[in-house]
C-alpha atoms as a PDB file:
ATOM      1  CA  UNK A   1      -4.363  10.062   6.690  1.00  0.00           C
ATOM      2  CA  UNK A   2      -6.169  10.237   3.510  1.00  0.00           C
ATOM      3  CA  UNK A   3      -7.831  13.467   3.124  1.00  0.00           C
ATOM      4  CA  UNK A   4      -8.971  14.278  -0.858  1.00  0.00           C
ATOM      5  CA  UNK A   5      -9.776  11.638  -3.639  1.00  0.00           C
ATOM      6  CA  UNK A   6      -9.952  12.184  -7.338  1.00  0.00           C
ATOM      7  CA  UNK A   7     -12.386  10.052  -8.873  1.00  0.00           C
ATOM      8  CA  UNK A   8     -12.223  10.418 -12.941  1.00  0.00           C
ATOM      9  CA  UNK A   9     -14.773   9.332 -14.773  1.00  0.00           C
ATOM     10  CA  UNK A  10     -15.487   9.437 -18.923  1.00  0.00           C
ATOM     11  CA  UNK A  11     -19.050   9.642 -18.827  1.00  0.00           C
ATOM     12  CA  UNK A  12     -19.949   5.857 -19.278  1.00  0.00           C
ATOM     13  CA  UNK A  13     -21.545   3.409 -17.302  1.00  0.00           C
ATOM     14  CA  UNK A  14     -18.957   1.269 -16.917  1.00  0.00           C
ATOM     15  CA  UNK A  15     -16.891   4.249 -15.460  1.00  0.00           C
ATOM     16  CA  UNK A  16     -19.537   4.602 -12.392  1.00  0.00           C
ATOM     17  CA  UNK A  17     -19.029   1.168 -11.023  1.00  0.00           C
ATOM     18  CA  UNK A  18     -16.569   3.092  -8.670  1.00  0.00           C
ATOM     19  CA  UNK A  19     -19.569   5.449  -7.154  1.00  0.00           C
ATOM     20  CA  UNK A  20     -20.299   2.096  -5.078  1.00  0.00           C
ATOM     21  CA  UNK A  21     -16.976   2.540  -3.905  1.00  0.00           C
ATOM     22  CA  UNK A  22     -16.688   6.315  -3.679  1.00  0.00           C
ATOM     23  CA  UNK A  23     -19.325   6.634  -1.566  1.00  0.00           C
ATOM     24  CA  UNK A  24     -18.201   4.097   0.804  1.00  0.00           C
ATOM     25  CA  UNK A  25     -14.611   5.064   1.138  1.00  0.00           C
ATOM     26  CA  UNK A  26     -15.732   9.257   1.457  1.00  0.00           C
ATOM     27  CA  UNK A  27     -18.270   7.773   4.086  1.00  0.00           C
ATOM     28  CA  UNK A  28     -15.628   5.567   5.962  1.00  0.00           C
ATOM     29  CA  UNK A  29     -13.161   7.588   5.931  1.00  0.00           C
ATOM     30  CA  UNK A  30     -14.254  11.078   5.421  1.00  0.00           C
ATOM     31  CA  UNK A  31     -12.567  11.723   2.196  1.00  0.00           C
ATOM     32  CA  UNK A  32     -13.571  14.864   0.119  1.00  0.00           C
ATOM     33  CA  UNK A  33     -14.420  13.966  -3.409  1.00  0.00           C
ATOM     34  CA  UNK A  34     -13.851  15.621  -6.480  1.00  0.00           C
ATOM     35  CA  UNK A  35     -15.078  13.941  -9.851  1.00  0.00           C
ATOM     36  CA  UNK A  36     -13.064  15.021 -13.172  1.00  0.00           C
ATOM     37  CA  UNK A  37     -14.444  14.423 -16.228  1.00  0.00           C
ATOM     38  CA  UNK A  38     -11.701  15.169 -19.086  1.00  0.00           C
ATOM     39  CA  UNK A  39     -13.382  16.493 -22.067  1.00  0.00           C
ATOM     40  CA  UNK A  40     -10.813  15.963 -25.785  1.00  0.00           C
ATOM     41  CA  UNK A  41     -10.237  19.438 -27.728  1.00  0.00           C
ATOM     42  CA  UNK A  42     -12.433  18.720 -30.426  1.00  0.00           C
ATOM     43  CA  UNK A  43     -15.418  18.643 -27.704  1.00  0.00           C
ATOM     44  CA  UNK A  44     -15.948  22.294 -26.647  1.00  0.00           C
ATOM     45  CA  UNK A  45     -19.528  22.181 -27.678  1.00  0.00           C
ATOM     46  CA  UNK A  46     -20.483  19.690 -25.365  1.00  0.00           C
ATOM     47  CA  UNK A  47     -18.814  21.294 -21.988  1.00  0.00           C
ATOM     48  CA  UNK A  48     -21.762  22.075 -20.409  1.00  0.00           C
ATOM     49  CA  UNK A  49     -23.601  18.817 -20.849  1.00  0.00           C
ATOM     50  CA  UNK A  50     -20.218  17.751 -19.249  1.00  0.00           C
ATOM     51  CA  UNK A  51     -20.545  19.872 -17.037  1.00  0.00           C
ATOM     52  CA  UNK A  52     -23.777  19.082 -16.066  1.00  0.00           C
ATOM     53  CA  UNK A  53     -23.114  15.433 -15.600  1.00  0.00           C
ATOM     54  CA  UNK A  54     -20.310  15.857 -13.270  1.00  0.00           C
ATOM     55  CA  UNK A  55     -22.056  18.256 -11.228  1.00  0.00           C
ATOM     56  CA  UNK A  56     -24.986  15.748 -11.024  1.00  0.00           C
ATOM     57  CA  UNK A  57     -22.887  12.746 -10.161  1.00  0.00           C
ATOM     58  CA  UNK A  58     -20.610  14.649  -7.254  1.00  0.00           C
ATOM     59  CA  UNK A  59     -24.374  15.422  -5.942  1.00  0.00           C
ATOM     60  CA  UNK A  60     -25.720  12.194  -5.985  1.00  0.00           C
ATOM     61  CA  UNK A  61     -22.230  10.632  -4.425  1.00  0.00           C
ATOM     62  CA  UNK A  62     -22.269  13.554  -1.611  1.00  0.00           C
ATOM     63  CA  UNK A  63     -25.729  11.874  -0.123  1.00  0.00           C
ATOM     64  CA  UNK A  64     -25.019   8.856  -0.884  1.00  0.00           C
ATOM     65  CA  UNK A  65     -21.793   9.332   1.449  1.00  0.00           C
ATOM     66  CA  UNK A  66     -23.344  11.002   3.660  1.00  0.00           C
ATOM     67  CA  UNK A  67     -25.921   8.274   4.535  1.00  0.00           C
ATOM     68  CA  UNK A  68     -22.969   5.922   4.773  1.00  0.00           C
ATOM     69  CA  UNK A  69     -21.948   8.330   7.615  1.00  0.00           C
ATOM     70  CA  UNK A  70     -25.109   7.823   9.224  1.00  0.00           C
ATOM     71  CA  UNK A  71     -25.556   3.982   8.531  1.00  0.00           C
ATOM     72  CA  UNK A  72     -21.898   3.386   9.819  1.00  0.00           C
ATOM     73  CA  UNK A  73     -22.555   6.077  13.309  1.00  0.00           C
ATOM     74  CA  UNK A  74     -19.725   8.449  12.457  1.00  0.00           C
ATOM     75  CA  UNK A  75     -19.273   9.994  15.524  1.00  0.00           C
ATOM     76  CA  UNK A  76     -21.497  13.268  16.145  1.00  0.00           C
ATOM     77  CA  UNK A  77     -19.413  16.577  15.090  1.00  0.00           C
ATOM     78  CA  UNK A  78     -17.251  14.537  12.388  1.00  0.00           C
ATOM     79  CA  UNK A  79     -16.718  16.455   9.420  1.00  0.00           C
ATOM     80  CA  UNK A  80     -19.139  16.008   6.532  1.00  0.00           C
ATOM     81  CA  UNK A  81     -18.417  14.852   3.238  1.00  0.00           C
ATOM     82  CA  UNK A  82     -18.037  17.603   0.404  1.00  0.00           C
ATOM     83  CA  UNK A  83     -17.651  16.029  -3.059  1.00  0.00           C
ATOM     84  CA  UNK A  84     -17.483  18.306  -6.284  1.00  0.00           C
ATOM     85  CA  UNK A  85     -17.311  17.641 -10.211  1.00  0.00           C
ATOM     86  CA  UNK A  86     -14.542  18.921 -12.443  1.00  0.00           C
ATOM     87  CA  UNK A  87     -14.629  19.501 -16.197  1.00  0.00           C
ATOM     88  CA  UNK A  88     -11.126  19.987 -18.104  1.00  0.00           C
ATOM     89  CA  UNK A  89      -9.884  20.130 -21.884  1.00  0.00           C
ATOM     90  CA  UNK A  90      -7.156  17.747 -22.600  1.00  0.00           C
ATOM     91  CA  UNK A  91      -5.868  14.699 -23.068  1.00  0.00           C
ATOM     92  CA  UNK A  92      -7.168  12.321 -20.114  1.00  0.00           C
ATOM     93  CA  UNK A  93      -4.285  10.826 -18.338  1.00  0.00           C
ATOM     94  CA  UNK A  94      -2.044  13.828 -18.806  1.00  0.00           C
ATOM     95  CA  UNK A  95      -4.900  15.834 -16.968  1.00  0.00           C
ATOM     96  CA  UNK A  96      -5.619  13.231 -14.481  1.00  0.00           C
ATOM     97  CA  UNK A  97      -2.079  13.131 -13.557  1.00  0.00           C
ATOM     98  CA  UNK A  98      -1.757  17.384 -13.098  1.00  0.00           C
ATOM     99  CA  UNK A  99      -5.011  17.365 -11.376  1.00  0.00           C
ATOM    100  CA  UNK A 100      -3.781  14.848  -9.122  1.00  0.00           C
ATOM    101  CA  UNK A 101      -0.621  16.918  -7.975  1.00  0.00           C
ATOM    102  CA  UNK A 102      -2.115  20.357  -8.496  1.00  0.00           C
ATOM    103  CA  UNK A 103      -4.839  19.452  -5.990  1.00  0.00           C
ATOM    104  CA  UNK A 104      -3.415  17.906  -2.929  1.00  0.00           C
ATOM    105  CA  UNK A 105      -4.904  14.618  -3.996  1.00  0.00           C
ATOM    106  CA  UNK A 106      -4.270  11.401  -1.764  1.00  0.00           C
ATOM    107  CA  UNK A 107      -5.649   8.679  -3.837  1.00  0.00           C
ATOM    108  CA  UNK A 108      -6.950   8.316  -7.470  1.00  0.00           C
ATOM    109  CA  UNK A 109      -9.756   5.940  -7.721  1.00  0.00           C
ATOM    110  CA  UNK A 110     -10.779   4.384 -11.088  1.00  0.00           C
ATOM    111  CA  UNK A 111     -12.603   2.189 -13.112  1.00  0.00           C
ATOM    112  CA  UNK A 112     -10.761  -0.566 -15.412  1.00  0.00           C
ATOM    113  CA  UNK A 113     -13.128  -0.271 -18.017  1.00  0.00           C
ATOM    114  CA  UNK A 114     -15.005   3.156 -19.877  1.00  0.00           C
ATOM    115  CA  UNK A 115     -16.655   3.597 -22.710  1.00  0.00           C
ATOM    116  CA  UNK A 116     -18.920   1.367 -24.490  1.00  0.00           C
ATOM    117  CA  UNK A 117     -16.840  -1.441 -23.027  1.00  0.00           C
ATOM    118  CA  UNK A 118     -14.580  -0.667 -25.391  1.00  0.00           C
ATOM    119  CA  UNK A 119     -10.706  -0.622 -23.075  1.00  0.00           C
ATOM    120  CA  UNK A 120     -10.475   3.483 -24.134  1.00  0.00           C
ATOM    121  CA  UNK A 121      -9.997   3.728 -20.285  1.00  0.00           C
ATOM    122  CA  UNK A 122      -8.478   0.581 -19.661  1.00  0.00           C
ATOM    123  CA  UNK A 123      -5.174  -1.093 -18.885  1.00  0.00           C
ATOM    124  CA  UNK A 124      -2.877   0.129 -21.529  1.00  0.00           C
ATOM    125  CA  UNK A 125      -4.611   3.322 -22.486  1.00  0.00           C
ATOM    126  CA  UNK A 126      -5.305   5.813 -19.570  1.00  0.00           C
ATOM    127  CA  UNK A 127      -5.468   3.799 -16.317  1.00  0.00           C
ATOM    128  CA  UNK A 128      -2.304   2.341 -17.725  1.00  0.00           C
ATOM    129  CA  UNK A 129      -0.766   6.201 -18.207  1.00  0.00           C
ATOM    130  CA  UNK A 130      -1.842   6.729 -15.029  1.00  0.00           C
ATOM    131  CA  UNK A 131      -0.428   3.799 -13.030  1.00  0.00           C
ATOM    132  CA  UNK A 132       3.084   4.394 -14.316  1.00  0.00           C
ATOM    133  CA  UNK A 133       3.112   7.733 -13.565  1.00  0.00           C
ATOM    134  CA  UNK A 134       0.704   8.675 -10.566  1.00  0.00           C
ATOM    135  CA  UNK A 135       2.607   9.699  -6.837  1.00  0.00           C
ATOM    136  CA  UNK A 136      -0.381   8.979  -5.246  1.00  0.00           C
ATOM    137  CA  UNK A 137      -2.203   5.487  -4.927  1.00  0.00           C
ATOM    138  CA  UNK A 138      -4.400   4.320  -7.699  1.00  0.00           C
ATOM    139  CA  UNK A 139      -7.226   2.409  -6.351  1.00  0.00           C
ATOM    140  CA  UNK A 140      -8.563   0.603  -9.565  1.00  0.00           C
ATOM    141  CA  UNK A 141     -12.167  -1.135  -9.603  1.00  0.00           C
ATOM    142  CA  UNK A 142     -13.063  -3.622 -12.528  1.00  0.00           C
ATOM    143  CA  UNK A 143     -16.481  -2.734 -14.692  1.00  0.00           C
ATOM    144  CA  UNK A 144     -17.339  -6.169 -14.391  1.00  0.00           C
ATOM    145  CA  UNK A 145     -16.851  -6.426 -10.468  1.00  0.00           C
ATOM    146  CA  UNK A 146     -18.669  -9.296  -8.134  1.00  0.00           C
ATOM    147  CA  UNK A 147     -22.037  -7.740  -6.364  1.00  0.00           C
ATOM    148  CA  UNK A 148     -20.769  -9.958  -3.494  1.00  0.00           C
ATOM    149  CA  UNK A 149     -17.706  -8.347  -3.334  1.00  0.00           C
ATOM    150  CA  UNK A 150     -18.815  -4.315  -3.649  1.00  0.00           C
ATOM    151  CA  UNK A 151     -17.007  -2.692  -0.724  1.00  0.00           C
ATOM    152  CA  UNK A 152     -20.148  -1.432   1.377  1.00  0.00           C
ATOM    153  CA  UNK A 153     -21.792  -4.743   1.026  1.00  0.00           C
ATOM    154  CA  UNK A 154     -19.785  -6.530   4.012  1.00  0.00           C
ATOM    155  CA  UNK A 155     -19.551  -5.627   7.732  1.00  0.00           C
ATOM    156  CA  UNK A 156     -15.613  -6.392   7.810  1.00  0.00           C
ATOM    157  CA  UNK A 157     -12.858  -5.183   5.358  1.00  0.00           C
ATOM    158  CA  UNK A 158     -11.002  -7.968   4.163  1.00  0.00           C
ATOM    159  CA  UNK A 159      -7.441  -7.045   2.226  1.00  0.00           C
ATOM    160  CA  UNK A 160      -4.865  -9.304   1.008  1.00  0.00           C
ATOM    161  CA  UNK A 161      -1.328  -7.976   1.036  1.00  0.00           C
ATOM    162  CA  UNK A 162       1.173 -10.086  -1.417  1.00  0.00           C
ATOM    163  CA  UNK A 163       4.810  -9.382  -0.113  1.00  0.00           C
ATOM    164  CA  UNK A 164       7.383 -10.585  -2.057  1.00  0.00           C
ATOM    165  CA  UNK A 165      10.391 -10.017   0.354  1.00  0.00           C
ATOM    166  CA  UNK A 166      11.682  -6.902  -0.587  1.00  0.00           C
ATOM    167  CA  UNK A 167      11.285  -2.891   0.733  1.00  0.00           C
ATOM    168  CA  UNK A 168      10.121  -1.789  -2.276  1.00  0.00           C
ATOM    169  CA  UNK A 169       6.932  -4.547  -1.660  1.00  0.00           C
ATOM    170  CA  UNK A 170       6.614  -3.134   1.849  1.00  0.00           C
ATOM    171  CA  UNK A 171       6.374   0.125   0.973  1.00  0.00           C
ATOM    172  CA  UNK A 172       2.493  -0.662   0.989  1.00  0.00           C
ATOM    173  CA  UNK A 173       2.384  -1.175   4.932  1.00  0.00           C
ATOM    174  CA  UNK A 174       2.144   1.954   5.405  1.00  0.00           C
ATOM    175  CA  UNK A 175      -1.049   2.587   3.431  1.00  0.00           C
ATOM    176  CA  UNK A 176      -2.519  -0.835   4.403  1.00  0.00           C
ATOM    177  CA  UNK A 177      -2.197   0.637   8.030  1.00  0.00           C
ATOM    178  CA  UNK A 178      -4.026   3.923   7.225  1.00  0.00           C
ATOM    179  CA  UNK A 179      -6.304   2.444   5.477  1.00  0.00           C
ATOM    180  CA  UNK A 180      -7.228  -0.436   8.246  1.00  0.00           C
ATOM    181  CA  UNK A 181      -6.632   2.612  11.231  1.00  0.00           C
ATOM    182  CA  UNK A 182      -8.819   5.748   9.325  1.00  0.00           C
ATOM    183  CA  UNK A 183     -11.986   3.761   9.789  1.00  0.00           C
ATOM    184  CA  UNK A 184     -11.703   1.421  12.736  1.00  0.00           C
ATOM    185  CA  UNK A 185      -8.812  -1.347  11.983  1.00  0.00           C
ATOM    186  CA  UNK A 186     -11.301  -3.709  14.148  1.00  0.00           C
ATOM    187  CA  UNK A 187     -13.215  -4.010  11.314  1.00  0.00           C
ATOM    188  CA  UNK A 188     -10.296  -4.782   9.098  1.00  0.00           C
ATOM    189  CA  UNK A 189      -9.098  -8.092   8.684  1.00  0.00           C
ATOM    190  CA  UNK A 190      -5.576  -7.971   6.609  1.00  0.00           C
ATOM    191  CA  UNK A 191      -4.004 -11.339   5.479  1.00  0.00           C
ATOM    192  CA  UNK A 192      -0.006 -11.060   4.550  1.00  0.00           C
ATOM    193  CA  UNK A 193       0.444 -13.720   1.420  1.00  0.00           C
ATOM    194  CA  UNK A 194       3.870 -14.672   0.636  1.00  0.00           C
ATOM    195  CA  UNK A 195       4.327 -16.931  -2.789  1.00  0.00           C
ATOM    196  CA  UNK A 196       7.685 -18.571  -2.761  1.00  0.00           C
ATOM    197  CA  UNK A 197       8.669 -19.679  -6.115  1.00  0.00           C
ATOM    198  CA  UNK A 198       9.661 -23.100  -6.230  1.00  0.00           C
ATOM    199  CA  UNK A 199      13.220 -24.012  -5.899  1.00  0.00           C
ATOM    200  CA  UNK A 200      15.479 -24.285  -9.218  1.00  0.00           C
ATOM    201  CA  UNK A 201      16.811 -27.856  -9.416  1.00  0.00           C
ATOM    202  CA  UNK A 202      19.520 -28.531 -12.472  1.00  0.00           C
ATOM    203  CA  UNK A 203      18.160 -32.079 -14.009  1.00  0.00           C
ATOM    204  CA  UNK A 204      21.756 -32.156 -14.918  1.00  0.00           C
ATOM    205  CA  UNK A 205      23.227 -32.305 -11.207  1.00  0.00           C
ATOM    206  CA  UNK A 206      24.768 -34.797 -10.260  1.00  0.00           C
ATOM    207  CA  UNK A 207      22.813 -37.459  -8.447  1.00  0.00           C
ATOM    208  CA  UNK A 208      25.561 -39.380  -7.756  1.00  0.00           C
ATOM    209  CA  UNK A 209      26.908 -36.806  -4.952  1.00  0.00           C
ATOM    210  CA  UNK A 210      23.694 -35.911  -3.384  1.00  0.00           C
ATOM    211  CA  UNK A 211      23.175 -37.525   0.152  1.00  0.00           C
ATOM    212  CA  UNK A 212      19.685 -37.505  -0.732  1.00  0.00           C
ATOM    213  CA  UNK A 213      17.408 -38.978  -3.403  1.00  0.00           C
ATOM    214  CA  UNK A 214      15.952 -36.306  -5.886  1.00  0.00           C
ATOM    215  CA  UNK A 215      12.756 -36.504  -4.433  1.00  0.00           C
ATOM    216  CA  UNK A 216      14.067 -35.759  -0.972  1.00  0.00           C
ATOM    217  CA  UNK A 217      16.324 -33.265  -2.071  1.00  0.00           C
ATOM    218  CA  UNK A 218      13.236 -31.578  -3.861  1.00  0.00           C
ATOM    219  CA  UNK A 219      11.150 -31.767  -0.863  1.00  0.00           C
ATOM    220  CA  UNK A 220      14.166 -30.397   1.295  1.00  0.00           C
ATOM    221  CA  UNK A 221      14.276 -27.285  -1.081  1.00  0.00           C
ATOM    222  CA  UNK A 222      10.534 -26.651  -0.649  1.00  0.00           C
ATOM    223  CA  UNK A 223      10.424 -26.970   2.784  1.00  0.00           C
ATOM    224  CA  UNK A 224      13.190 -24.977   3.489  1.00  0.00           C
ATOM    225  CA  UNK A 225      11.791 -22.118   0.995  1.00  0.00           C
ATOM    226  CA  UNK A 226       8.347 -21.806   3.046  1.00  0.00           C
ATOM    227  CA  UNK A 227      10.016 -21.648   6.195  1.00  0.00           C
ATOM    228  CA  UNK A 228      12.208 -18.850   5.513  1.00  0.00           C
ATOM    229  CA  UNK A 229       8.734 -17.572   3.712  1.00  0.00           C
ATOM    230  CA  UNK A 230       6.876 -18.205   7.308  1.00  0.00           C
ATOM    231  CA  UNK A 231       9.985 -16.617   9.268  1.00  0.00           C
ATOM    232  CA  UNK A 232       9.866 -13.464   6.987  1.00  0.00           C
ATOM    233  CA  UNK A 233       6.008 -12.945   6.980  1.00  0.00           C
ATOM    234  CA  UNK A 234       5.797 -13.445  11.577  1.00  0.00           C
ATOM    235  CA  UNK A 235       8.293 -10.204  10.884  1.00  0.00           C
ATOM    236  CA  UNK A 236       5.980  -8.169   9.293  1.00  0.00           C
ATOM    237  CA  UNK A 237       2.920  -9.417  11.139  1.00  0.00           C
ATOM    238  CA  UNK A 238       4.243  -8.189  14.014  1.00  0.00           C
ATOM    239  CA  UNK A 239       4.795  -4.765  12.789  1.00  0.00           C
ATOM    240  CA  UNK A 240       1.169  -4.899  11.669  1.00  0.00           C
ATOM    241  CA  UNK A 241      -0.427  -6.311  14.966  1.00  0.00           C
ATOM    242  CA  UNK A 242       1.934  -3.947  16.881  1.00  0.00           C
ATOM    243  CA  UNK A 243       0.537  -1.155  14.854  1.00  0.00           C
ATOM    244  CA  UNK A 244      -3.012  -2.514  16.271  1.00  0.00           C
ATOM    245  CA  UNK A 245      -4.295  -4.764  12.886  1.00  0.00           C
ATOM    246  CA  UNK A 246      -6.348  -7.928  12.667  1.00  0.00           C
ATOM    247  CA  UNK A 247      -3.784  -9.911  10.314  1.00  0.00           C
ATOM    248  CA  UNK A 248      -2.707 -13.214   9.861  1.00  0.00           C
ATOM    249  CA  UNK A 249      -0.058 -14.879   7.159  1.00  0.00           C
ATOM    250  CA  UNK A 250      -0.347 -17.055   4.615  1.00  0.00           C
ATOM    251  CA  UNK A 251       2.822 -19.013   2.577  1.00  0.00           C
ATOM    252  CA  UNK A 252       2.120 -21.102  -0.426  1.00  0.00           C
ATOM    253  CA  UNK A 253       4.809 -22.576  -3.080  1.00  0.00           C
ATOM    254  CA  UNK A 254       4.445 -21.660  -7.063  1.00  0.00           C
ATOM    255  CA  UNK A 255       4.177 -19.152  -9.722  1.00  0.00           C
ATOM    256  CA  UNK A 256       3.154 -15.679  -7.793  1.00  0.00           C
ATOM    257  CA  UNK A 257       0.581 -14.858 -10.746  1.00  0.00           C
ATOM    258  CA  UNK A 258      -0.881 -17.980 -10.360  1.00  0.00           C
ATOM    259  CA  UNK A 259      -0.998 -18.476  -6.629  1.00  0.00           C
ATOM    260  CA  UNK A 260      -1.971 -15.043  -5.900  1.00  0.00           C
ATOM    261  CA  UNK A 261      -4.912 -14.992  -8.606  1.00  0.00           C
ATOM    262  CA  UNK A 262      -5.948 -18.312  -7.137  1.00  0.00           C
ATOM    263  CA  UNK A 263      -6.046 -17.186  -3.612  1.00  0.00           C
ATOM    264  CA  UNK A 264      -7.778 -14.139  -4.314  1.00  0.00           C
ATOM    265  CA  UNK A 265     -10.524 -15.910  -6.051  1.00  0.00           C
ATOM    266  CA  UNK A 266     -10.789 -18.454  -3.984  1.00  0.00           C
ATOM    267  CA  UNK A 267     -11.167 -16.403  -0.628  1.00  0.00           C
ATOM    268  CA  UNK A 268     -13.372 -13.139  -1.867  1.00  0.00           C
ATOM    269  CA  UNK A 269     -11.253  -9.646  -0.725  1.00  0.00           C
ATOM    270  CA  UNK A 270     -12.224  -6.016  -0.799  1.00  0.00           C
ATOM    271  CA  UNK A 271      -9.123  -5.176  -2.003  1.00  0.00           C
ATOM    272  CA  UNK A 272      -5.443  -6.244  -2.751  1.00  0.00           C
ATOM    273  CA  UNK A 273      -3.079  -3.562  -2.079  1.00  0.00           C
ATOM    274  CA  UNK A 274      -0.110  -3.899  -4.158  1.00  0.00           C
ATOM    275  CA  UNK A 275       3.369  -2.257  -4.615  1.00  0.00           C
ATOM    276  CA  UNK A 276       4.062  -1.694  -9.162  1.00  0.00           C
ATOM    277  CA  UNK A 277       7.565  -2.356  -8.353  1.00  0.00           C
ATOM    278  CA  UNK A 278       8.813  -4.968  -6.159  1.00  0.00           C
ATOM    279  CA  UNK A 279      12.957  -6.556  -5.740  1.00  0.00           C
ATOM    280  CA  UNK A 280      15.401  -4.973  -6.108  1.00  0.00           C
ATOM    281  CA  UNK A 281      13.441  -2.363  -8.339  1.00  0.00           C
ATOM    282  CA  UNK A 282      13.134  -4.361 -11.267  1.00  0.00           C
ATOM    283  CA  UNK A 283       9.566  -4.921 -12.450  1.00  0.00           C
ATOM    284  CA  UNK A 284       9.959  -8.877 -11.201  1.00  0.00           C
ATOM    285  CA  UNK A 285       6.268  -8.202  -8.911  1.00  0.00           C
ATOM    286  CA  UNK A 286       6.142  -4.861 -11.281  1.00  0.00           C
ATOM    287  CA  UNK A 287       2.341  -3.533 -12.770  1.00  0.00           C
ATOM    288  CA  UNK A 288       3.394  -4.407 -16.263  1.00  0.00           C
ATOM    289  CA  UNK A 289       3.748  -8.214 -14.353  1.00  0.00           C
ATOM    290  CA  UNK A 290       1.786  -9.544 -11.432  1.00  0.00           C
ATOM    291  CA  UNK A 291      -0.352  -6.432 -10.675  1.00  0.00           C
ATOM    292  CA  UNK A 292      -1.280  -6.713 -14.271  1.00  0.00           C
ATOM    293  CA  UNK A 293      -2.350 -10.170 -14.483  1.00  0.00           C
ATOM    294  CA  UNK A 294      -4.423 -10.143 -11.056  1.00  0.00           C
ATOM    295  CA  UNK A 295      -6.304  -7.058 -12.232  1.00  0.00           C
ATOM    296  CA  UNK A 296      -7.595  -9.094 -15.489  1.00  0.00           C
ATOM    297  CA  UNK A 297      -7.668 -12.148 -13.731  1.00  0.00           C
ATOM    298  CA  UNK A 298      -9.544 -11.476 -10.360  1.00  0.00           C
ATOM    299  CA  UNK A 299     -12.926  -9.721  -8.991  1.00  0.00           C
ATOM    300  CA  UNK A 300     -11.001  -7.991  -6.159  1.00  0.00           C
ATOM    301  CA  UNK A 301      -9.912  -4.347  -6.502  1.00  0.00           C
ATOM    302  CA  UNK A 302      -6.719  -3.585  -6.422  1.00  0.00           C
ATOM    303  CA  UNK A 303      -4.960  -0.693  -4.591  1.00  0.00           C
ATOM    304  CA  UNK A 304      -1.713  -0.208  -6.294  1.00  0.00           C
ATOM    305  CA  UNK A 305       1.234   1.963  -4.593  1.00  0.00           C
ATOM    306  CA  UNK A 306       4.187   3.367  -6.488  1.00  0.00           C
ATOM    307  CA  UNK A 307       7.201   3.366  -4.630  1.00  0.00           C
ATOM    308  CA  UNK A 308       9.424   6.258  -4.459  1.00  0.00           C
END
C-alpha cells in the first residue's frame, strides 16, 4: 500500500494543478503529504518566503483532504491526513530524487508544466530527470488538464492500462491493483488496451506462391495478430478480476502512439498507468517513446512505473 507522497512544486501556478489531485488521492487513500519546494543556491534570501508558501499550501491541501475524507465516508477511526511543506537548496531534480529515497516516499506526483509556462519543469528538464531516474512511481498531471477529467470530479475511477506483451509492461499490475484495492476497487473501472502493430508484409514476396490473394493474406495476418492480442489480454484479465477488479480488454490494430493517444482521448480516463520500459528492455514502449508522446498528446494523467 501506498503510504507517503512527495508532491514538488516550483512556486507557480501551473505547478498547483496537482493540489486537485493531491487532495483527492491523500483523501482516498490516506496518503501523508509532504510538499518540497527546491529553492537554486543563488536564492538564500528568499527561503522564508519559500518557506512560507510551502507551509501555506501543505495547510490548505491537509483540509482540503480531509473534507475528501468526509465527503467520500472514510470509515470512523481511519487515520487522518498529515501533509507538510519542505524547503531545500539545490538543484531540483537531484533533490527531488534524494528526498524521494531519503524519505520513505511511495509515489512522486507532479505537474508537466512550472513556471510562467515556460517547460523549466517540464518533459526534458526536471520531470524528465526525474522519470529516468525515480524508484518510485511518478504520477505526472498536465498544467493544461480537462476540468472534466480532474480526478475528484467523477464517482468512478476509470484507468487505462496499455500492455504491450512483455513483463517489463506488466510490471504495472501490481500498482494498478493497489491503486484500484486502497480505495474500494468497486469504484474502479480498469480497461487492459493491447495495440498490435500491423503485420510486416514484403511487397516483394512472391505472389505467385501464396495460396491466397494479397488482400486475403493481409487480412489473415491481421486477424491472426488480434487474436493472439485477445488470447494474451483474457490472461491478464483474469489475474486482475481474480485479484477482485472491474476490468475489461480492449485490442485494436496500428501504431501504439497513435492508437493509444486516440483511445485515450476518445474515452476520457483518470489516469493511464504506464511501464518507461517495455520488451525485452529496450525503450520500444520506453518514456523517451510512447509514454512521451501520450503525455503531450492526451488530457489523461499518466502514472508512469519504472521497472526494476
Amino acid at each position: 500500500m501506498y503510504k507517503r507522497m512527495l508532491v514538488p512544486l516550483d512556486g507557480s501556478e501551473l505547478a498547483e494543478v496537482v493540489f486537485g489531485y493531491a487532495k483527492e488521492l491523500a483523501g482516498r487513500l490516506d496518503l501523508d503529504l509532504i510538499l518540497l519546494h527546491v529553492s537554486g543556491p543563488k536564492e538564500q534570501d528568499l527561503l522564508p518566503i519559500h518557506r512560507a508558501y510551502i507551509e501555506r499550501a501543505a495547510e490548505s491541501v491537509k483540509r482540503q483532504s480531509m473534507q475528501v475524507q468526509e465527503r467520500t465516508k472514510t470509515e470512523p477511526g481511519g487515520k487522518a491526513v498529515e501533509a507538510g511543506g519542505e524547503v531545500v537548496v539545490g538543484h531540483p531534480a537531484e533533490e527531488i530524487l534524494r528526498y524521494a529515497e531519503d524519505n520513505d516516499i511511495d509515489i512522486i506526483l507532479l505537474a508537466t508544466h512550472g513556471r510562467s509556462g515556460v517547460k523549466r519543469w517540464a518533459i526534458g528538464s526536471v520531470a524528465d530527470k526525474v522519470l529516468r531516474a525515480s524508484k518510485v512511481p511518478v504520477w505526472l498531471v498536465r498544467a493544461s488538464i480537462l476540468e472534466e477529467i480532474v480526478h475528484d470530479k467523477w464517482p468512478n475511477r476509470m484507468m487505462l492500462v496499455p500492455l504491450d506483451g512483455s513483463k517489463l509492461a506488466e510490471s504495472v499490475l501490481t500498482h494498478v491493483e493497489a491503486l484500484a484495492k486502497q480505495r474500494g476497487a468497486e469504484l474502479c473501472d480498469v480497461v487492459l488496451l493491447r495495440v498490435c502493430e500491423p503485420p510486416i508484409i514484403l511487397s516483394d514476396y512472391p505472389e505467385a506462391i501464396m495460396e491466397l490473394s494479397w488482400e486475403e493474406h493481409v487480412e489473415k495476418e491481421k486477424a491472426w495478430a488480434k487474436q493472439a492480442g485477445e488470447r494474451y489480454l483474457a490472461v491478464v484479465e483474469k489475474r486482475l478480476r481474480d485479484a477482485g477488479l472491474n476490468v475489461r480488454s480492449e485490442v485494436v490494430l496500428g501504431r501504439p502512439i497513435d492508437e493509444i493517444i486516440d483511445y485515450a482521448n476518445k474515452n476520457p480516463f483518470n489516469l493511464i498507468v504506464l511501464a518507461t520500459h517495455g520488451r525485452t528492455g529496450i525503450t520500444r514502449w520506453a518514456y523517451g517513446q510512447v509514454a512521451d508522446k501520450v503525455l503531450q498528446r492526451s488530457q489523461s494523467p499518466i502514472f508512469l512505473v519504472r521497472p526494476h
